[in-house]
C-alpha atoms as a PDB file:
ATOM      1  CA  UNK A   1      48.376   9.163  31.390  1.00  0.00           C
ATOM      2  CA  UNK A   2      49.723   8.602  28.164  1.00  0.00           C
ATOM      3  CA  UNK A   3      47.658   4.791  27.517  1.00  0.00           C
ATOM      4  CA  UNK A   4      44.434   6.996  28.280  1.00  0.00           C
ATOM      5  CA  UNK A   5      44.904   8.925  25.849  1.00  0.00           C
ATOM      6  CA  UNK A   6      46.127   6.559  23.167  1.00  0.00           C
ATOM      7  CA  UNK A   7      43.531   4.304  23.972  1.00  0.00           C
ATOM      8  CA  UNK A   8      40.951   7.656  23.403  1.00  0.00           C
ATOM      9  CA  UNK A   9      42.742   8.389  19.550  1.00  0.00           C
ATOM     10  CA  UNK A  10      42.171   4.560  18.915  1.00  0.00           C
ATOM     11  CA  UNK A  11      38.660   4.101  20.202  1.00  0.00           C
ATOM     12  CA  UNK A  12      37.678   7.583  18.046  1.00  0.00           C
ATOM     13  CA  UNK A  13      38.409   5.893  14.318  1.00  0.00           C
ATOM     14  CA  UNK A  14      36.031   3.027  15.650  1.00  0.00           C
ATOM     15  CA  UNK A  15      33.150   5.197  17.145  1.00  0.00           C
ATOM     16  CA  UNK A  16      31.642   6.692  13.672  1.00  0.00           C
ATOM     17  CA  UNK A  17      31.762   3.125  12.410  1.00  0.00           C
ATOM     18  CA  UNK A  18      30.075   1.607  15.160  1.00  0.00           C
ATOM     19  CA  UNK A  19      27.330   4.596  14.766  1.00  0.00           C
ATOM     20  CA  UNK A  20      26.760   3.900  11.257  1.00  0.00           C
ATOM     21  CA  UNK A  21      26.130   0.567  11.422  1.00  0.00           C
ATOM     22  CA  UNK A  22      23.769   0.700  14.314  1.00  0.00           C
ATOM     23  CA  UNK A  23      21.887   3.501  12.450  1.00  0.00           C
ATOM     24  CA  UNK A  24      21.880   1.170   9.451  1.00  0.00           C
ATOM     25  CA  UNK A  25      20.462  -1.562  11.452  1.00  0.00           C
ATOM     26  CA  UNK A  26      17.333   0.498  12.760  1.00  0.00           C
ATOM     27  CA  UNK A  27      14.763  -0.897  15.001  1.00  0.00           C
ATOM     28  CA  UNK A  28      14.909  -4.404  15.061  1.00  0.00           C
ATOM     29  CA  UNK A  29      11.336  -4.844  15.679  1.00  0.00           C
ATOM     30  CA  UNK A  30      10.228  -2.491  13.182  1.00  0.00           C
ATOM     31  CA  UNK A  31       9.621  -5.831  10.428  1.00  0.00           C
ATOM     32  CA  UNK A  32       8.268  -8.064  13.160  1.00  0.00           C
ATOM     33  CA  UNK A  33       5.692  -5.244  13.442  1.00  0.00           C
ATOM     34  CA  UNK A  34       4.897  -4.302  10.191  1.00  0.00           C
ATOM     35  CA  UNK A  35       1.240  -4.960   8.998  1.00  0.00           C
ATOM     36  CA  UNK A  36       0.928  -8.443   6.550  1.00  0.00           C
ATOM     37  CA  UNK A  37      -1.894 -10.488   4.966  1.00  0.00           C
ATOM     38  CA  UNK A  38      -3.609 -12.964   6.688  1.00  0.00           C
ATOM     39  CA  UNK A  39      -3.112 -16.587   5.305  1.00  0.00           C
ATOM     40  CA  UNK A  40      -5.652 -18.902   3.384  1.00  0.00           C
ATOM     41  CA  UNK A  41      -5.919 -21.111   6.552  1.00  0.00           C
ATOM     42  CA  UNK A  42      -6.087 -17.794   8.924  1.00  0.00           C
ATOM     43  CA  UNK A  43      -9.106 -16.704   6.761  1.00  0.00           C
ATOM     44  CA  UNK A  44     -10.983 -19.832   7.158  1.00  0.00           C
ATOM     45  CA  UNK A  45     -10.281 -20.283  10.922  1.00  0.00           C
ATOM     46  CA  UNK A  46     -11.868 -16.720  11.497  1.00  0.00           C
ATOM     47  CA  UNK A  47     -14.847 -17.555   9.231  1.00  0.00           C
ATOM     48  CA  UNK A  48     -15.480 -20.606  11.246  1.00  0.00           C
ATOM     49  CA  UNK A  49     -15.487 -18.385  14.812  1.00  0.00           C
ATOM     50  CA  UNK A  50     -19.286 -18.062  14.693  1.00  0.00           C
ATOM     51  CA  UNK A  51     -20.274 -21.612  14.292  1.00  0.00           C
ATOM     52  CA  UNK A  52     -17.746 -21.981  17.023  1.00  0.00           C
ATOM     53  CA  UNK A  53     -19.009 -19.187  19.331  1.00  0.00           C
ATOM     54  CA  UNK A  54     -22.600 -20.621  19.109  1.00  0.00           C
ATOM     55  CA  UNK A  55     -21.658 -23.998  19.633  1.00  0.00           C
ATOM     56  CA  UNK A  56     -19.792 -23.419  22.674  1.00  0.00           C
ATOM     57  CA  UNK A  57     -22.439 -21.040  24.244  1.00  0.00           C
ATOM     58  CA  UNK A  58     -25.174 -23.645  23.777  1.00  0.00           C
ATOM     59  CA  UNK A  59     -23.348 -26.180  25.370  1.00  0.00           C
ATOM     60  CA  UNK A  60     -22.367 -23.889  28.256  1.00  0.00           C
ATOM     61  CA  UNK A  61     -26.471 -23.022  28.970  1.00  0.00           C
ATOM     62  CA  UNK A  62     -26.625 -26.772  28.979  1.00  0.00           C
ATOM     63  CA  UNK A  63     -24.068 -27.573  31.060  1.00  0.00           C
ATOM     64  CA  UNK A  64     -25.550 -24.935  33.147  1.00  0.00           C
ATOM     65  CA  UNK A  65     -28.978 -26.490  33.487  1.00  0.00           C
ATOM     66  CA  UNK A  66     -27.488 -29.530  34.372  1.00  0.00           C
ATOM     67  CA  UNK A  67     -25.678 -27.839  37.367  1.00  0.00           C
ATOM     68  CA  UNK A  68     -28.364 -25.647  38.597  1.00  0.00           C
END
């Protein structure tokens, strides 16, 4: 079994390397998940929730009179 082996002393050489670089590369994820700032236009669409919120619930209780 002589290309076993062969192939065995070839494939070592290219194992460390391989290791390495996936080491390097880390978690892939890891930036996706990282913590960041909100944006100017994500601010102002969560200050506007309440009006929001309040204007949908009072048009739900009206909607709901008019059903019941």
């Amino acid at each position: 079994m002589e290309g076993y082996d062969d192939w065995l002393r070839q494939l070592d050489p290219i194992a460390p390397a391989l290791e390495k670089k996936v080491a390097k590369q880390g978690n892939p994820g890891s930036q996706r998940d990282r913590l960041r700032t909100p944006t100017f236009k994500e601010i102002k669409g969560i200050e506007g929730l309440p009006a929001l919120i309040e204007s949908l619930e009072a048009e739900r209780a009206g909607l709901y009179k008019i059903l019941s």
